[in-house]
Protein backbone atom coordinates (compact mmCIF):
# COMPACT_ATOMS: atom_id res chain seq x y z
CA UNK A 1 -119.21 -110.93 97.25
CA UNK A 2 -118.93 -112.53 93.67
CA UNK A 3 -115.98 -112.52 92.12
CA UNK A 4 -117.48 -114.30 89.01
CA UNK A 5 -116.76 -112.10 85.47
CA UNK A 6 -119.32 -112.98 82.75
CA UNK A 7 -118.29 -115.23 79.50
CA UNK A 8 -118.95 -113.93 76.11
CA UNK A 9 -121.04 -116.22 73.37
CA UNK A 10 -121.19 -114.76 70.17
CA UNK A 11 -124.54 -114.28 68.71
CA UNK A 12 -125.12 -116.67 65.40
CA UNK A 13 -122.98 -115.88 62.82
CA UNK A 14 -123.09 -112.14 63.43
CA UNK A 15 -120.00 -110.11 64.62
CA UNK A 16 -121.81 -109.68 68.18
CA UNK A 17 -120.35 -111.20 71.58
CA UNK A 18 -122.60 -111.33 74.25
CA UNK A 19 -122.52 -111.72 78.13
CA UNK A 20 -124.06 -115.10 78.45
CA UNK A 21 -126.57 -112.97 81.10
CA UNK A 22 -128.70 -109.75 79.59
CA UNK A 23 -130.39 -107.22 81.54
CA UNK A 24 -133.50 -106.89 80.21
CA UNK A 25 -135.74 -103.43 81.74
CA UNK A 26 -139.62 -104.70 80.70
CA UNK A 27 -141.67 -103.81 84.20
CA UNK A 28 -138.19 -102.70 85.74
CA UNK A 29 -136.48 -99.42 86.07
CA UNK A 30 -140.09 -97.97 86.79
CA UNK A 31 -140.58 -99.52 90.06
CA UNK A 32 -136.85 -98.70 90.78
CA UNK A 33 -135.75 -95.42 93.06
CA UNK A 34 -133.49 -94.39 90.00
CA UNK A 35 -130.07 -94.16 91.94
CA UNK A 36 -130.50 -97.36 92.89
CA UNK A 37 -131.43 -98.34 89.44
CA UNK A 38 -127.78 -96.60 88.43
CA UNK A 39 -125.62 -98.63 90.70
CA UNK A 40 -127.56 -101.88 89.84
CA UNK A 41 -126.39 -101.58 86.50
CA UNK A 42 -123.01 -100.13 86.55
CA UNK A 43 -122.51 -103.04 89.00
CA UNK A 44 -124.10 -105.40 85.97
CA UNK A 45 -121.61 -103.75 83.67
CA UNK A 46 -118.47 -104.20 85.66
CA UNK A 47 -119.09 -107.50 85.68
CA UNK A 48 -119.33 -108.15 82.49
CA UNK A 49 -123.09 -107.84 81.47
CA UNK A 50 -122.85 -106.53 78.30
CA UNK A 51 -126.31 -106.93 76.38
CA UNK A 52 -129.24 -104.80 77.46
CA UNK A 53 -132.56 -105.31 76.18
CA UNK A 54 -134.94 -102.34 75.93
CA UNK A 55 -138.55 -101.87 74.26
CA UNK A 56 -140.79 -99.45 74.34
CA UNK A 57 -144.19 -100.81 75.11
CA UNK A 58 -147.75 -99.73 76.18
CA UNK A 59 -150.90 -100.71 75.11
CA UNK A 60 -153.74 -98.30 74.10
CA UNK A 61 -155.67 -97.41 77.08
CA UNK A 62 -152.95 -98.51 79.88
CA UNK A 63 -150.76 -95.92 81.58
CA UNK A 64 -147.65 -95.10 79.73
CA UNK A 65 -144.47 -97.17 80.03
CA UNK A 66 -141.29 -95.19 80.58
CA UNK A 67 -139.31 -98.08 81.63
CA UNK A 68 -136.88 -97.12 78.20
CA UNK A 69 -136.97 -94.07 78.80
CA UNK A 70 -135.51 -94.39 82.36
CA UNK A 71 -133.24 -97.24 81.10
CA UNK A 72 -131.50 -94.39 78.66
CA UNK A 73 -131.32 -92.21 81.22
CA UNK A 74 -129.64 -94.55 83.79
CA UNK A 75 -126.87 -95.66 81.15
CA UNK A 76 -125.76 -92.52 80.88
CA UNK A 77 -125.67 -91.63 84.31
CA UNK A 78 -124.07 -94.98 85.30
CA UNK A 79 -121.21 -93.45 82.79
CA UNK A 80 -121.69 -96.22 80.27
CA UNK A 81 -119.49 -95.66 77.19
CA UNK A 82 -121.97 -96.29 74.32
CA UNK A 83 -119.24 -98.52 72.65
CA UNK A 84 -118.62 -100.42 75.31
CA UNK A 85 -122.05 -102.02 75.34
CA UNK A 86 -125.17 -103.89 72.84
CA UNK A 87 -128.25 -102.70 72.89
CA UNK A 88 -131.22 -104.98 71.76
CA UNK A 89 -134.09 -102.73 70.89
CA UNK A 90 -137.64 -104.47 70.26
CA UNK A 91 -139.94 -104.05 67.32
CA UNK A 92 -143.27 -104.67 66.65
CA UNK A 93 -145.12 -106.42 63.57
CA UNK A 94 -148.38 -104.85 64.52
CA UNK A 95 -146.89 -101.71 63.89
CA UNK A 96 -145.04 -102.64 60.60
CA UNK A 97 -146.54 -100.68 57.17
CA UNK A 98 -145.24 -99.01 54.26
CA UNK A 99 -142.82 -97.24 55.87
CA UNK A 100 -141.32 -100.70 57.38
CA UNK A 101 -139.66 -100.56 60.91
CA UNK A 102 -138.05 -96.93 60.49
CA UNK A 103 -140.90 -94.99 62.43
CA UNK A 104 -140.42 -97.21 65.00
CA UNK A 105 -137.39 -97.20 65.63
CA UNK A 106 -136.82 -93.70 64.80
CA UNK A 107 -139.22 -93.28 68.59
CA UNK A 108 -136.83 -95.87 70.33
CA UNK A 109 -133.88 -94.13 69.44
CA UNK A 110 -135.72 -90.68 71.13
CA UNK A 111 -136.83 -92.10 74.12
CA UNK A 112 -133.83 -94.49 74.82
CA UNK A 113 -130.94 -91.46 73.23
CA UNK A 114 -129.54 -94.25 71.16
CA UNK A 115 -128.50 -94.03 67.70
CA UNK A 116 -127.80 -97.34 66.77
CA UNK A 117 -129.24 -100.68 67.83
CA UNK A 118 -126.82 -103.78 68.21
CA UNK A 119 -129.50 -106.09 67.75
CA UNK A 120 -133.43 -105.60 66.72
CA UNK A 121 -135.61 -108.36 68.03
CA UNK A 122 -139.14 -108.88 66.15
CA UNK A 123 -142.11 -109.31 68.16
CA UNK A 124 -144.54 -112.34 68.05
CA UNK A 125 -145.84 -112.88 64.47
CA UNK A 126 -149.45 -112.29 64.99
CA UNK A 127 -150.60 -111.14 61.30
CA UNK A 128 -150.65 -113.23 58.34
CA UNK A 129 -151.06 -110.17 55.74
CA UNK A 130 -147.41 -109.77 56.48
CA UNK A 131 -144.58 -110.67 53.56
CA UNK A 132 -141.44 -112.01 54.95
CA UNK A 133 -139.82 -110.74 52.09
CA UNK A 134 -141.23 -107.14 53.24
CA UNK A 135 -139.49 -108.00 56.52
CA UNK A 136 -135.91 -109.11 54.95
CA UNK A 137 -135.80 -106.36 52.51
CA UNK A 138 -136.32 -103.67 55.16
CA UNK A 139 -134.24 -105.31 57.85
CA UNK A 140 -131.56 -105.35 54.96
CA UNK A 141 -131.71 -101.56 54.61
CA UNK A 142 -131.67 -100.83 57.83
CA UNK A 143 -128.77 -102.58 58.89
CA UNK A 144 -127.12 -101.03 55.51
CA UNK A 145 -128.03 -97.41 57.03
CA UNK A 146 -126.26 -98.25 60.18
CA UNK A 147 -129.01 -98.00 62.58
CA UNK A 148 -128.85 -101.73 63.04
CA UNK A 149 -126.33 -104.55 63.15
CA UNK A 150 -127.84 -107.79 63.66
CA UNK A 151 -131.85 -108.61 63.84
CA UNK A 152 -133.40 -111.46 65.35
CA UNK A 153 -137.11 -112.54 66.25
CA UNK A 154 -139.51 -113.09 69.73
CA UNK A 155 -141.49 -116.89 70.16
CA UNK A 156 -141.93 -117.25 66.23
CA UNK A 157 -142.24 -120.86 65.19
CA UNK A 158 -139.50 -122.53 63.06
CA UNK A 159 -140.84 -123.08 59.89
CA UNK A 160 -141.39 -119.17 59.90
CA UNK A 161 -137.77 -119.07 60.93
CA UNK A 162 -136.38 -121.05 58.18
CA UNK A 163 -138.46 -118.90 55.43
CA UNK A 164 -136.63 -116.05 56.57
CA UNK A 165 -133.20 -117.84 56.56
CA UNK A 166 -134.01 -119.20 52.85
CA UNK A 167 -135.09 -115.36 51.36
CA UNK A 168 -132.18 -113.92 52.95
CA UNK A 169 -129.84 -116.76 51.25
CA UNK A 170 -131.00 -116.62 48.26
CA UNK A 171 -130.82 -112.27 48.19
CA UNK A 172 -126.89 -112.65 49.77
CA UNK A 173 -127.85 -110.55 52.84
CA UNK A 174 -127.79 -111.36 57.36
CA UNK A 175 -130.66 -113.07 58.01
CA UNK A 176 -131.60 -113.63 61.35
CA UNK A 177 -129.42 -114.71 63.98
CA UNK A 178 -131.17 -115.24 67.31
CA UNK A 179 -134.48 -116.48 68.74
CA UNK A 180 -135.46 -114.94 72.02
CA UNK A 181 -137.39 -117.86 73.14
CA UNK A 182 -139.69 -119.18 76.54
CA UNK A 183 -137.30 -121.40 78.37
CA UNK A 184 -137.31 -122.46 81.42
CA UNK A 185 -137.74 -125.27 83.94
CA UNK A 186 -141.16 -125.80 82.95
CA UNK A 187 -140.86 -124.42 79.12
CA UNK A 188 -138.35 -126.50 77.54
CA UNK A 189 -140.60 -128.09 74.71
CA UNK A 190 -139.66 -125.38 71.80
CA UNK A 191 -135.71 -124.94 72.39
CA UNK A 192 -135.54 -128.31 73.46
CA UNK A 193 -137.60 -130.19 70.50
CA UNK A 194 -136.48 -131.58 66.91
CA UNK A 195 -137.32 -128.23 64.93
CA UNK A 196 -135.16 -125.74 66.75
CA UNK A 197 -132.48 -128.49 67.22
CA UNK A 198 -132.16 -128.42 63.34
CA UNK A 199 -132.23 -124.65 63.12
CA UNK A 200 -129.56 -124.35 66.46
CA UNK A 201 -127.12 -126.83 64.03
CA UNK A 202 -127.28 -124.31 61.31
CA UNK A 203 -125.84 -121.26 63.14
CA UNK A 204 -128.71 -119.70 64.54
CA UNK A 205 -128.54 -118.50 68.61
CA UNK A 206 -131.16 -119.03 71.26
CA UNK A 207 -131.55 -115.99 73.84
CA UNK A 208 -133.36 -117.80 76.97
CA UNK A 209 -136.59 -115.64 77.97
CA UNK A 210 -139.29 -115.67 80.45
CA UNK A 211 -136.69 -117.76 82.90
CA UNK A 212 -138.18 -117.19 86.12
CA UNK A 213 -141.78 -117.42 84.92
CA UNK A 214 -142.51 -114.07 86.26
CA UNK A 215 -140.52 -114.88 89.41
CA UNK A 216 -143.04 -117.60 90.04
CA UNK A 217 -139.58 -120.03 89.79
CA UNK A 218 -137.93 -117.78 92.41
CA UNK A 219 -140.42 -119.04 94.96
CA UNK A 220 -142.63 -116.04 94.35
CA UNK A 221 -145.99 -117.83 93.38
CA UNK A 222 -148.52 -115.05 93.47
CA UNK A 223 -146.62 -112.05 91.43
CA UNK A 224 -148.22 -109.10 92.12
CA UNK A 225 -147.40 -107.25 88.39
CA UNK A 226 -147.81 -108.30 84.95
CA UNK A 227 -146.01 -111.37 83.56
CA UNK A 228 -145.61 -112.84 80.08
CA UNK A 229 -148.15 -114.93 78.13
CA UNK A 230 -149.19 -118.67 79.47
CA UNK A 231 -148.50 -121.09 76.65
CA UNK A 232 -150.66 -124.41 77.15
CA UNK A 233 -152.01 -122.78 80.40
CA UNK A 234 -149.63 -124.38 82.57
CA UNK A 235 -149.32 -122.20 84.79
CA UNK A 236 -151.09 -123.90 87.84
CA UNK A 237 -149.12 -126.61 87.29
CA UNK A 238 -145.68 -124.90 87.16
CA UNK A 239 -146.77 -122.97 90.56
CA UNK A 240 -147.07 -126.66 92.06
CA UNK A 241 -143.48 -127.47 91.54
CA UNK A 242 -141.87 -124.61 93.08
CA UNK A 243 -141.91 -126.83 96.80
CA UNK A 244 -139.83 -129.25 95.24
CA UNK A 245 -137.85 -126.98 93.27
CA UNK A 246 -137.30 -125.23 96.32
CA UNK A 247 -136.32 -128.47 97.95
CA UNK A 248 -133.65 -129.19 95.16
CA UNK A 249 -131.88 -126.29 95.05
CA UNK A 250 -132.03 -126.14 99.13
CA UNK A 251 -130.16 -129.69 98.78
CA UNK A 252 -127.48 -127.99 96.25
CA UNK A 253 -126.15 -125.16 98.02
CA UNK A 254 -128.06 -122.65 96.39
CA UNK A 255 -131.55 -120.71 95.66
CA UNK A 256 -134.50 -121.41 93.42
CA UNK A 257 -133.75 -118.89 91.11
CA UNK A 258 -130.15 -119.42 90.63
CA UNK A 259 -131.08 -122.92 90.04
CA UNK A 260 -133.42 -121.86 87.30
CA UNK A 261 -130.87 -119.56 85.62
CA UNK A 262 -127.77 -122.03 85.72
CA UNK A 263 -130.14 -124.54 83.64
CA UNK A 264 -130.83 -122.48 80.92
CA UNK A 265 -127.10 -121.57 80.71
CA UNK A 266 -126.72 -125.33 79.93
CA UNK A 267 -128.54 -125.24 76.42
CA UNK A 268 -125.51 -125.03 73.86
CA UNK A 269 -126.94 -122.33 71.29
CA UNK A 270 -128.37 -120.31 74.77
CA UNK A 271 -125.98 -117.21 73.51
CA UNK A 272 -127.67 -115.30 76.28
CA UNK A 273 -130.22 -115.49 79.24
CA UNK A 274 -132.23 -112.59 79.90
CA UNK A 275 -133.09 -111.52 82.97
CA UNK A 276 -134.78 -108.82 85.22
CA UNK A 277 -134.10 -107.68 88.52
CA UNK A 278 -134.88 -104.52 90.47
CA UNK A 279 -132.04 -104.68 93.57
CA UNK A 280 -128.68 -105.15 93.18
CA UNK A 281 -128.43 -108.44 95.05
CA UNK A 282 -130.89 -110.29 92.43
CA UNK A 283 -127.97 -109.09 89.52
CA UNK A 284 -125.13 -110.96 92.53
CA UNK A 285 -127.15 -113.92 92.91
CA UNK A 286 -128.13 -113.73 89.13
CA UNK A 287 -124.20 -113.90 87.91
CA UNK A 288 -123.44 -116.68 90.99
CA UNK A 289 -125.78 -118.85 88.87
CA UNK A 290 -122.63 -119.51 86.99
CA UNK A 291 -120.53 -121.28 89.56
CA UNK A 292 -123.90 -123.84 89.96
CA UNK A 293 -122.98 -124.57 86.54
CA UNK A 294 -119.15 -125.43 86.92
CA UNK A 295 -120.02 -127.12 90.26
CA UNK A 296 -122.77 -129.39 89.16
CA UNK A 297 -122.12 -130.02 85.55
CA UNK A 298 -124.42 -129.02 82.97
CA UNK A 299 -125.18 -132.80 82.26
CA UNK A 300 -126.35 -133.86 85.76
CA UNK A 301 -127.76 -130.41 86.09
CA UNK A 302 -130.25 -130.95 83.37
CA UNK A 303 -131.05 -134.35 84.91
CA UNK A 304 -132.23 -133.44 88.05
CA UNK A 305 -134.65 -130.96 86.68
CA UNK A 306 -136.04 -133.31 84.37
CA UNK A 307 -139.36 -133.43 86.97
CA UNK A 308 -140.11 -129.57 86.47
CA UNK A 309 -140.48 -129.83 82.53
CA UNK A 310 -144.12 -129.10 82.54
CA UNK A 311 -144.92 -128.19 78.79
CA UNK A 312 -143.38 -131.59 77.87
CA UNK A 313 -146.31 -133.04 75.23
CA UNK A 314 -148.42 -130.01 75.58
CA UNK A 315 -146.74 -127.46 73.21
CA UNK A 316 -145.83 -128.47 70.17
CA UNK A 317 -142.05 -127.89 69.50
CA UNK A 318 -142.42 -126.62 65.78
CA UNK A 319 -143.87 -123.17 68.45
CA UNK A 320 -146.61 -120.53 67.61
């Protein structure tokens, strides 16, 4: 059994100290039986996960999602002291009007029982009739409501990033601290390029995303459930490296997906990888990812999976 308690990196130049592992609950606690779902994460907690990342998503059309809703529901059954915890709630530009994020995040508080978010992270910027002032100003008066401490932003590029920083300088208010991005064994062109390097120097936090490719870098290679965007339409590609990823982590003592989770706990603004799982074991193996890391050393680590960077010259590091 692991004996490993989780580290704390604190999240840009906020007051937040995160677990450098989240527990995300996208596609999650709704395939879980829901007591197993409780001891999964009160076994996450006591080890020193910290940061939970909920959103409420759904698509017009699709079946409803009531992975939040179950994620609320588990925390408090798991006996989770609501201080004891952050909460990363997600929120959506499509969604964002005259009456700025508050609707939305009025609905995430009901379904989750919150009544404060930690952190807000804002979705992919997908509209252009959107003014980042707009954003800052309302981001600004929610956090000075209370219903929000620190915000942050999904896969936006870093020019878009540094607008933001530069309008909330020059009004004297948090701008944001933390870019969930795609990185992984095969994404490493965005976090790893010249742009974000530059923005990473400056105080803002990475949160690593998307690590497993859908599980695809667990050695699962046909997922049968949804899985997150394919940038550059790699995808084939990355599916052909999971033999010798496989291989390599065979030859280190360890499995595929702990070798995929140790290396993004070697980028130095990574305040926090995110990850799924649905059995309690996945969480164990999840948090042993940290001894690969001591063992190894995060400089050789990153050298021998050098061969798996697959977006390398294909996505352009400024991002989307």
């Amino acid at each position: 059994m692991t004996t490993t308690m989780l580290p704390q990196r604190r999240i840009g130049t906020s007051a937040l100290e995160a677990s450098v592992l989240s527990l995300g609950s996208w596609h999650t606690f709704d395939r879980m039986d829901f007591a197993d779902a409780v001891a999964m994460v009160r076994y996450a907690f006591d080890r020193g996960i910290n940061l939970f990342d909920v959103g409420v998503y759904g698509l017009p059309g699709k079946p409803p999602v009531f992975t939040d809703v179950l994620w609320g529901a588990i925390m408090r059954a798991a006996g989770i002291p609501r201080s004891a915890y952050l909460a990363s709630v997600k929120l959506w530009i499509e969604s964002f009007d005259e009456q700025g994020f508050a609707p939305q995040l009025k609905n995430a508080f009901l379904r989750t029982g919150l009544d404060h978010a930690d952190l807000v992270i804002l979705g992919d910027l997908r509209r252009d009739d959107v003014r980042l002032e707009d954003l800052v100003g309302d981001l600004t008066t929610l956090t000075d409501a209370g219903l929000i401490r620190a915000w942050g932003v999904n896969n936006w590029s870093a020019t878009s990033i540094h607008a933001l920083r530069r309008i909330a300088a020059e009004r004297g208010v948090p701008g944001p601290q933390i870019a969930q991005l795609k990185y992984s064994l095969a994404r490493r062109a965005i976090p790893d390029g010249a742009p974000f390097t530059q923005l990473f120097t400056s105080g803002l936090s990475m949160q690593a995303s998307d690590v497993l490719e859908g599980g695809i870098l667990a050695g699962r290679t046909a997922p049968a459930r949804e899985i997150g965007r394919d940038p550059g339409a790699i995808r084939d590609a990355i599916v052909a490296t999971v033999p010798d990823i496989t291989a390599l982590a065979d030859k280190l003592g360890t499995t595929p997906a702990q070798l995929a989770i140790a290396f993004t706990l070697t980028h130095r603004a990574n305040a926090s990888t995110l990850v799924g799982a649905t059995r309690l074991e996945q969480v164990r193996q999840n948090i042993d990812a940290l001894d690969l890391v001591d063992r190894i050393g995060a400089d050789e680590l990153r050298s021998l999976v050098e061969p798996f960077w697959i977006d390398r010259g294909v996505i352009d590091p400024e991002g989307p």
